[in-house]
Protein backbone atom coordinates (compact mmCIF):
# COMPACT_ATOMS: atom_id res chain seq x y z
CA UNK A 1 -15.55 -130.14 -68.57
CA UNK A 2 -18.69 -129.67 -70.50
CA UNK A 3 -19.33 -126.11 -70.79
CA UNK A 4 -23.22 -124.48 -70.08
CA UNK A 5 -25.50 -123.50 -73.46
CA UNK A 6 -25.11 -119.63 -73.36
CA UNK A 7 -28.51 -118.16 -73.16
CA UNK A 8 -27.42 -114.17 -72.73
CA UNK A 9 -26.59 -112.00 -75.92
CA UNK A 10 -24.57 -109.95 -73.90
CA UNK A 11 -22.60 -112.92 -72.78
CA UNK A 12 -22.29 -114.03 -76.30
CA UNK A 13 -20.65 -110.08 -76.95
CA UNK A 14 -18.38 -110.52 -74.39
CA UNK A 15 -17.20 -113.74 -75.11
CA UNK A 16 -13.93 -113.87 -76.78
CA UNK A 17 -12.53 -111.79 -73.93
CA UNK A 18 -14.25 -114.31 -71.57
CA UNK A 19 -12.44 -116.89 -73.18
CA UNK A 20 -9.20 -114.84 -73.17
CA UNK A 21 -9.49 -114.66 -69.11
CA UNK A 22 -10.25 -118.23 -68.87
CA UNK A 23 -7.21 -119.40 -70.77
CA UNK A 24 -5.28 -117.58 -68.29
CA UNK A 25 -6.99 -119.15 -64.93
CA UNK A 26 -7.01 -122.54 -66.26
CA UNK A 27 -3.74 -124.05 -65.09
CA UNK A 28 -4.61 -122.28 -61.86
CA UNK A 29 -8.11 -124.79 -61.61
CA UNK A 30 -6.73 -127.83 -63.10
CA UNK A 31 -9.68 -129.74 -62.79
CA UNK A 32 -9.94 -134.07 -62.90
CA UNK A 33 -8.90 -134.91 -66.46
CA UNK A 34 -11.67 -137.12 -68.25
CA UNK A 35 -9.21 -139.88 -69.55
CA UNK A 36 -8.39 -140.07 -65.70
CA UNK A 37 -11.51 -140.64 -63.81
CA UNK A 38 -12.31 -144.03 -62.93
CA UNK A 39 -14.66 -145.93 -65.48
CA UNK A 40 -14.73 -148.89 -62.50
CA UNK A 41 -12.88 -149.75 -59.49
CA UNK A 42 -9.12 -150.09 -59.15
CA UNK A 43 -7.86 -154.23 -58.36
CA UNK A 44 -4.26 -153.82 -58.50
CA UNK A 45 -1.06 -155.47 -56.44
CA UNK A 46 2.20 -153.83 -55.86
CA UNK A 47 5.10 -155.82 -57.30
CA UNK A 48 8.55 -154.17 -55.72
CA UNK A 49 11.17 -154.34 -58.62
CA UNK A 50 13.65 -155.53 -56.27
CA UNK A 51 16.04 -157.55 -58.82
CA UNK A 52 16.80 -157.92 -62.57
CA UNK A 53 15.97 -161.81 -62.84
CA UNK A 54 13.48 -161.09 -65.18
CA UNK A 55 12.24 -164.70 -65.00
CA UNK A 56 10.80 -164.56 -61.28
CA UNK A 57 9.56 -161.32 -62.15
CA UNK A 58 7.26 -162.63 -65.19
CA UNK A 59 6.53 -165.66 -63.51
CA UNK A 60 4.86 -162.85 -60.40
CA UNK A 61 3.31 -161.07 -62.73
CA UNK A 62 1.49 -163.90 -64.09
CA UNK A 63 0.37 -165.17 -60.54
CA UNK A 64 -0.63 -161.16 -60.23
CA UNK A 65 -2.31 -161.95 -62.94
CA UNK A 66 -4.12 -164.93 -62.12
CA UNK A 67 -5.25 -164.10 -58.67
CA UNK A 68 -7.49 -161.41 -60.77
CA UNK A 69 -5.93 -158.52 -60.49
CA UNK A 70 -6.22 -155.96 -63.49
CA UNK A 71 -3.34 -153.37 -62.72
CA UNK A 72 -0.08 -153.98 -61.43
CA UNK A 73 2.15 -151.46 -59.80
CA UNK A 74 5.88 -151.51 -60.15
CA UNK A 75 7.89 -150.24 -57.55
CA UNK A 76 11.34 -148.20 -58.76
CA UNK A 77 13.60 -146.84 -56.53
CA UNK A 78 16.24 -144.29 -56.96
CA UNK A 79 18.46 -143.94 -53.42
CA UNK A 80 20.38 -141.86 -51.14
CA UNK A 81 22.67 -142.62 -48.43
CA UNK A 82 20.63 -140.79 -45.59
CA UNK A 83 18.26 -138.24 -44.69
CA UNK A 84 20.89 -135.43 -44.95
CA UNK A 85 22.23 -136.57 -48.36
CA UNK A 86 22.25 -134.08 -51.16
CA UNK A 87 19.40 -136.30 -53.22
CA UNK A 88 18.03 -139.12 -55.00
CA UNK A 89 20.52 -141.07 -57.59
CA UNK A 90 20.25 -144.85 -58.85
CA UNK A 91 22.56 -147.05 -57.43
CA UNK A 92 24.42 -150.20 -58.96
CA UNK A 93 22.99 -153.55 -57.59
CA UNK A 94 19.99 -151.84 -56.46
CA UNK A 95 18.16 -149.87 -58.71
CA UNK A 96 16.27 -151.60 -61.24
CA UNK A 97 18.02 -151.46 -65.19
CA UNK A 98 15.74 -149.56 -67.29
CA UNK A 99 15.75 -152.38 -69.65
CA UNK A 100 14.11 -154.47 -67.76
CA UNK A 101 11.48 -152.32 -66.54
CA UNK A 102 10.59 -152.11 -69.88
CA UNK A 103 10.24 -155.42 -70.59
CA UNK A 104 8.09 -156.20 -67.65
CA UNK A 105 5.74 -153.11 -68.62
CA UNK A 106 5.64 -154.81 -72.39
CA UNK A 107 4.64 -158.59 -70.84
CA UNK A 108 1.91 -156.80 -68.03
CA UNK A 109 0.58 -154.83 -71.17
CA UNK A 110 0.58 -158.30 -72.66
CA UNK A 111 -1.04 -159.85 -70.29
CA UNK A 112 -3.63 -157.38 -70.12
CA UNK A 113 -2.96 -155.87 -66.96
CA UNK A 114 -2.78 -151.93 -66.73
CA UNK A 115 0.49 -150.32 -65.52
CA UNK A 116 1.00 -148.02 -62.69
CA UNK A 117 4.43 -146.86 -62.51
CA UNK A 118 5.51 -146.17 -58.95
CA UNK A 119 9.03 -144.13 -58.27
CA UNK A 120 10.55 -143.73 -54.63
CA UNK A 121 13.16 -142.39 -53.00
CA UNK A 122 14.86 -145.35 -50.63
CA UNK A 123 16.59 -143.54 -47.70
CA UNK A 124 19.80 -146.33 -47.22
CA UNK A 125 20.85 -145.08 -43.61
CA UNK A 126 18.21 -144.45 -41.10
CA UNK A 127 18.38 -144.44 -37.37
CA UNK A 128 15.07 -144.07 -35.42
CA UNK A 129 12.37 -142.09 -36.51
CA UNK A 130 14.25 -141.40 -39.98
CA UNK A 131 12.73 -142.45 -43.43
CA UNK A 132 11.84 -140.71 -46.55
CA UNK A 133 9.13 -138.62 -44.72
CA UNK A 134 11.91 -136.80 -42.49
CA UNK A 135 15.05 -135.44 -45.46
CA UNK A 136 16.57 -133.09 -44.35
CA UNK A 137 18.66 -132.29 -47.47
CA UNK A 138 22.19 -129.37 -47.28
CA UNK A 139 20.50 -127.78 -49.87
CA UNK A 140 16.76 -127.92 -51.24
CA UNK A 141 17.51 -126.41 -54.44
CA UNK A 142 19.99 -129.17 -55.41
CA UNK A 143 17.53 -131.86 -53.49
CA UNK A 144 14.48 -131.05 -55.70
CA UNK A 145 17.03 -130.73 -59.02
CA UNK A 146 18.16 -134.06 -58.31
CA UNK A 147 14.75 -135.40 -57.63
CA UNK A 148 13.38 -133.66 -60.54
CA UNK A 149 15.66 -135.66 -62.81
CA UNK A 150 15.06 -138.87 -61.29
CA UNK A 151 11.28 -138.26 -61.57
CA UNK A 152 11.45 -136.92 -65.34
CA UNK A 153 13.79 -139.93 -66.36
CA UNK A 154 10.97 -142.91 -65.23
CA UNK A 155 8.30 -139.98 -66.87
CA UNK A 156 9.56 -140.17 -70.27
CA UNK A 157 9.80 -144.22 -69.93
CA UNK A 158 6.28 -144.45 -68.95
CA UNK A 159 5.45 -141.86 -71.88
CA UNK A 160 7.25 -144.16 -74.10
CA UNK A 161 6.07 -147.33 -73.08
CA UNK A 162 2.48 -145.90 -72.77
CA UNK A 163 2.08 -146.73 -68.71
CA UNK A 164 -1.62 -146.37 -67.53
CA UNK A 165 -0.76 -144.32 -64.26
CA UNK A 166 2.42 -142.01 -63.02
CA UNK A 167 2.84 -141.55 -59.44
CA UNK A 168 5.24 -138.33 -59.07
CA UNK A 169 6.52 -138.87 -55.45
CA UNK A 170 5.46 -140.56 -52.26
CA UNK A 171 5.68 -139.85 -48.80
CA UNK A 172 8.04 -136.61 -48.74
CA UNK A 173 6.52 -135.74 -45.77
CA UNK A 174 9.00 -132.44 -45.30
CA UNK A 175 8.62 -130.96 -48.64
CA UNK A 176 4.62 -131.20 -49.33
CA UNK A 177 4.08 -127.95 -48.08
CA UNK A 178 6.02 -126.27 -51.03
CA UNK A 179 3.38 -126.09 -53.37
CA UNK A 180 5.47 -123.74 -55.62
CA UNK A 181 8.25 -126.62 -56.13
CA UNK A 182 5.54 -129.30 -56.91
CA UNK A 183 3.52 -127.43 -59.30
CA UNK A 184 7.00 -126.86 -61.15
CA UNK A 185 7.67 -130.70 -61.07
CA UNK A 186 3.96 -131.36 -61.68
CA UNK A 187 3.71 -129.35 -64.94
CA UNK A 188 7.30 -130.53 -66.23
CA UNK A 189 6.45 -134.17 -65.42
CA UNK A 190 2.82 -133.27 -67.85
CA UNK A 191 4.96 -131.84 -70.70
CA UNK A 192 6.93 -135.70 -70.86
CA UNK A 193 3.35 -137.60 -69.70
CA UNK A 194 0.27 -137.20 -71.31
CA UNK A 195 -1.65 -139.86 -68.93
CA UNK A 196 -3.19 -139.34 -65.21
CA UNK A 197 -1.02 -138.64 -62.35
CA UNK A 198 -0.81 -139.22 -58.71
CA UNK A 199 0.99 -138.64 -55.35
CA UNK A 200 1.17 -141.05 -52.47
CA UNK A 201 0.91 -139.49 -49.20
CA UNK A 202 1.30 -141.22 -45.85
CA UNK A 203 -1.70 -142.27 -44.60
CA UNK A 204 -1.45 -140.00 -41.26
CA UNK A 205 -0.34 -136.93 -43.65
CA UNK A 206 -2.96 -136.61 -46.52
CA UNK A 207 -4.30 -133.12 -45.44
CA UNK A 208 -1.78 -131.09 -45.42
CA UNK A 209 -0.52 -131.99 -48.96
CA UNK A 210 -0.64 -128.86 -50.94
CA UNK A 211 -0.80 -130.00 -54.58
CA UNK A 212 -4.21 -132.09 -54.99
CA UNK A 213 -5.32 -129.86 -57.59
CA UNK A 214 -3.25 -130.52 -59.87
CA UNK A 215 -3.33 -134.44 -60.35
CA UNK A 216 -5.34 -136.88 -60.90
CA UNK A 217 -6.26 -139.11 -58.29
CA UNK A 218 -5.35 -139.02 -54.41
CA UNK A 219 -2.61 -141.66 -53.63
CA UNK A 220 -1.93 -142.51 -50.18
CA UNK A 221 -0.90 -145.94 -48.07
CA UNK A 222 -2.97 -147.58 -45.77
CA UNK A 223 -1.04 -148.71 -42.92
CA UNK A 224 -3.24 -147.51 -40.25
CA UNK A 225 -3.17 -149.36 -36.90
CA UNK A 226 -5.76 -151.11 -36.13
CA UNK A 227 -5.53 -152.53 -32.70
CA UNK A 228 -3.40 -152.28 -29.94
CA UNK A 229 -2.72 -155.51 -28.90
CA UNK A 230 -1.40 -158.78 -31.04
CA UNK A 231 -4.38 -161.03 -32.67
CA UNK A 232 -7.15 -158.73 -32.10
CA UNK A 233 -10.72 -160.23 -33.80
CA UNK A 234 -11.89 -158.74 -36.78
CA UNK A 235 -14.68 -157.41 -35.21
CA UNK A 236 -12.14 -154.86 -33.62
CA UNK A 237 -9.66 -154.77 -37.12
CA UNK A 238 -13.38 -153.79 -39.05
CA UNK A 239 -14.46 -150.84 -36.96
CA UNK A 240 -10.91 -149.20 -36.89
CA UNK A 241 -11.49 -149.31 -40.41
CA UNK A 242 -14.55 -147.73 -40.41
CA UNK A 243 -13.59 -145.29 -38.07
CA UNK A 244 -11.05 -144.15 -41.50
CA UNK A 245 -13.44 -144.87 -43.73
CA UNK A 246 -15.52 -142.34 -41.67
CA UNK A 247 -12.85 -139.82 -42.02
CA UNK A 248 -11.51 -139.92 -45.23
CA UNK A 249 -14.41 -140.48 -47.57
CA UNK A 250 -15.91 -136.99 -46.48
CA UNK A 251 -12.87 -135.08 -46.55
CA UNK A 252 -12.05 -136.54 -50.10
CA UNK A 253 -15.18 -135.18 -51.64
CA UNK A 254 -13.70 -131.42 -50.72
CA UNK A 255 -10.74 -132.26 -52.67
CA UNK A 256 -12.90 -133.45 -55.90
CA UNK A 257 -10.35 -136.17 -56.64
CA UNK A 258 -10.78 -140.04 -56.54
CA UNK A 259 -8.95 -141.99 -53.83
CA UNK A 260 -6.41 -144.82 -54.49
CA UNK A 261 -4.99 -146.65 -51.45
CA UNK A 262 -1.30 -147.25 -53.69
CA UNK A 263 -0.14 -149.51 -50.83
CA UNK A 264 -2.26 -151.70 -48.16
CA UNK A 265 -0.20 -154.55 -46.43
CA UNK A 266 -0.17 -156.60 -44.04
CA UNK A 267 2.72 -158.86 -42.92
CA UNK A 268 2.26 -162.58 -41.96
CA UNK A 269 3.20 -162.05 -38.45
CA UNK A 270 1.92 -161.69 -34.91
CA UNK A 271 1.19 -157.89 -34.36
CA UNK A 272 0.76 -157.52 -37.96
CA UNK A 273 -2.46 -155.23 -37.23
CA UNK A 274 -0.32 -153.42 -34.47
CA UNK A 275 2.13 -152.02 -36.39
CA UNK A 276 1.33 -152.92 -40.51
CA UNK A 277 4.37 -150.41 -41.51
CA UNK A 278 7.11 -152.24 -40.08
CA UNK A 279 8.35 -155.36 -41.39
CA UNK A 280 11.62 -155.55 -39.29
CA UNK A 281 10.41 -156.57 -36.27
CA UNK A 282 11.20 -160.31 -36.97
CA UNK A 283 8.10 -161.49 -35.11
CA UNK A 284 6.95 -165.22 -35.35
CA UNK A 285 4.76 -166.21 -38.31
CA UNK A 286 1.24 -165.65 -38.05
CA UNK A 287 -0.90 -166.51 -41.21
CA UNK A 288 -4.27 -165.74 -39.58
CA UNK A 289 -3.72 -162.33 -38.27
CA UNK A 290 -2.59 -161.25 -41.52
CA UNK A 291 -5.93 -163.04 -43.21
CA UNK A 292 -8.10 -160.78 -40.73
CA UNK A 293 -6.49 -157.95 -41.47
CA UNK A 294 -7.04 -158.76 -45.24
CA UNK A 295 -11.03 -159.38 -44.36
CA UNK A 296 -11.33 -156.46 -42.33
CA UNK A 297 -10.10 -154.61 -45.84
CA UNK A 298 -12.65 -156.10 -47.87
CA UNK A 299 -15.14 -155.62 -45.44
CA UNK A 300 -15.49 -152.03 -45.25
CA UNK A 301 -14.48 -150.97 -48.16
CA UNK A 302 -15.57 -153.31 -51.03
CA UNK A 303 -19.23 -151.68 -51.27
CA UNK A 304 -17.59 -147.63 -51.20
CA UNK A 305 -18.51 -146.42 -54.32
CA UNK A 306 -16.30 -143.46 -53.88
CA UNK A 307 -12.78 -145.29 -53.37
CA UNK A 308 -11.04 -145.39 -56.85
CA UNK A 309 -9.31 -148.19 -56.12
CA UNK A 310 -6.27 -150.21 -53.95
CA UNK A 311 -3.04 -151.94 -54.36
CA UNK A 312 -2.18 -154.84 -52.21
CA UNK A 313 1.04 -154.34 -51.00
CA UNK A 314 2.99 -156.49 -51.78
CA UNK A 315 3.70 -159.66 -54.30
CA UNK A 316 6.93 -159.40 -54.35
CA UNK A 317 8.69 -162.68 -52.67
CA UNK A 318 8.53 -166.72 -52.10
CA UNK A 319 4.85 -166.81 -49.97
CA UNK A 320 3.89 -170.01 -48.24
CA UNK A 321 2.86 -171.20 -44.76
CA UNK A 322 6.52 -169.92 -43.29
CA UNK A 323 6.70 -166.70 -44.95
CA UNK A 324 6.78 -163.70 -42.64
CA UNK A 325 6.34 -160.84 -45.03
CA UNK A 326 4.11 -159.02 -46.80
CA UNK A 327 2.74 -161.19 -49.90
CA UNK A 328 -0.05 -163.07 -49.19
CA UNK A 329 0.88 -165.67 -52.04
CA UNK A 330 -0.01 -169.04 -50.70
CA UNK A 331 -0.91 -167.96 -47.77
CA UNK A 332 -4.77 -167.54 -46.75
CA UNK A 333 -5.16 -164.18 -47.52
CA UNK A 334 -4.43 -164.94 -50.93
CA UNK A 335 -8.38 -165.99 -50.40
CA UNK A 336 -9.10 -162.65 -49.63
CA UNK A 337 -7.87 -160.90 -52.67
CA UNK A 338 -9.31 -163.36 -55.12
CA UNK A 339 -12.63 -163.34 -53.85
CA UNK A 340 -12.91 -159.44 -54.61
CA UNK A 341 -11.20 -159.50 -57.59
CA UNK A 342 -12.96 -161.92 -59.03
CA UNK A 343 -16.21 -160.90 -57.53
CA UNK A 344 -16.66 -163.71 -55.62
């Protein structure tokens, strides 16, 4: 923050107790760091660290590559059994080695793409309405000291291994109201991690989020519904979009902090635009709805100078014509993200 010339000798006198009360308020303001704010916009895809074959994962990160992305965002997860489990832990078979995260930070770096470390919590269990947005932990205390270690453990490996971007939770829709307990995770997670930070909220739970001010950037996915009805036109998937884009931009110049979509997906199936968040439904392939979904992204938000940037949600998987899920590889809304990434 640049500070103002001092014009007042009287100021000048009482300076060096000015300074002292400053020191004090600072953590309080936190403002945007200037390593963190955006120097241009954001092209990234989500790549889910879903397995240790290393070799499918290098060969996705050089298609991520190649489609013209600059960042890449791996996806860690630490699990617990349900909603009322006692916290976070990483589990054999599912979570990620550490070793090989490393290695696949090392080749992105190589490649040239910037890294965007991404940590959730994977809920194992859930019946209806459950998900990570809904824990309802025995105890908080030992919920937040378990989740605390699980964050400062992938902290100090992105500190090491010199990651561009931290995300310190995601859609913990019960606890992001306790803005004592984030702050505390928040500073400890700064002490390990000298680079810019973020949180992804969901994208129907952004505002009540207590803890903007002290990170970076504003993180939140972008699976808004956008029609109610299977293989709606773009025309309609476009203005639902702008009806957000309407929304959010305003309210994110209050909170002073850039705005990164970390997830926007669509799957390749019918009612992909219905219901973007669910991926279970087992609905029959449908490569054009997901395309105008895509479109209706780049649409309204490739010219808004104020969005820091998005993630595509999500490589991750074998693409083609008879895919159903979420990566567009080989499909035609792989057009989609090459022609804004490459500026075509």
């Amino acid at each position: 923050m640049r500070s103002p010339v001092c014009r007042s000798p009287s100021l000048l006198r009482r300076l060096p107790s000015l300074l002292v009360v400053l020191a004090v308020l600072a953590p309080a303001v936190a403002p945007v760091r200037a390593d963190a704010a955006p120097r241009r916009f954001v092209k990234g895809m989500a790549l889910g660290l879903y397995s240790d074959d290393l070799g499918q994962l290098k060969r996705h990160l050089h298609e991520i590559k190649e489609v013209g992305a600059e960042w890449v965002s791996f996806v860690v997860a630490w699990h617990q059994q349900n909603v009322w489990s006692k916290g976070p832990e990483p589990r054999a078979g599912s979570t990620v080695a550490d070793a090989s995260v490393v290695e696949l930070v090392k080749e992105a770096h190589r490649l040239g793409l910037k890294v965007f470390l991404f940590p959730i919590v994977d809920v194992e269990e859930r019946k209806i309405g459950e998900w990570r947005g809904t824990l309802k932990p025995p105890s908080l205390d030992e919920w937040f000291r378990r989740y605390e270690k699980f964050i400062l453990h992938y902290a100090r490996l992105a500190a090491k291994n010199r990651v561009d971007l931290f995300c310190v939770g995601s859609e913990l829709i019960a606890f992001e109201g306790m803005r004592g307990r984030w702050v505390g995770i928040i500073e400890r997670v700064r002490r390990v991690y000298a680079g810019p930070l973020i949180y992804s909220a969901n994208w129907d739970h952004y505002k009540p989020v207590t803890f903007w001010d002290r990170l970076d950037y504003v993180g939140l996915t972008g699976y808004y519904q956008l029609a109610e009805k299977p293989r709606a036109p773009l025309d309609t998937l476009r203005a639902a979009w702008k009806k957000v884009q309407g929304e959010l931009m305003p309210w994110a110049r209050t909170v002073g902090r850039p705005v990164v979509f970390t997830e926007i997906g669509y799957t390749s199936q019918v009612g992909a635009a219905t219901h973007p968040w669910d991926y279970t439904r087992g609905d029959p392939v449908d490569l054009d709805e997901q395309y105008r979904c895509y479109r209706a992204v780049h649409e309204v938000w490739r010219n808004e100078a104020n969005l820091g940037g998005i993630f595509w949600w999500n490589w991750f998987g074998a693409g083609g014509p008879t895919d159903t899920y979420y990566t567009p590889k080989g499909k035609p809304a792989e057009k989609v993200v090459r022609e804004w990434f490459k500026g075509k």
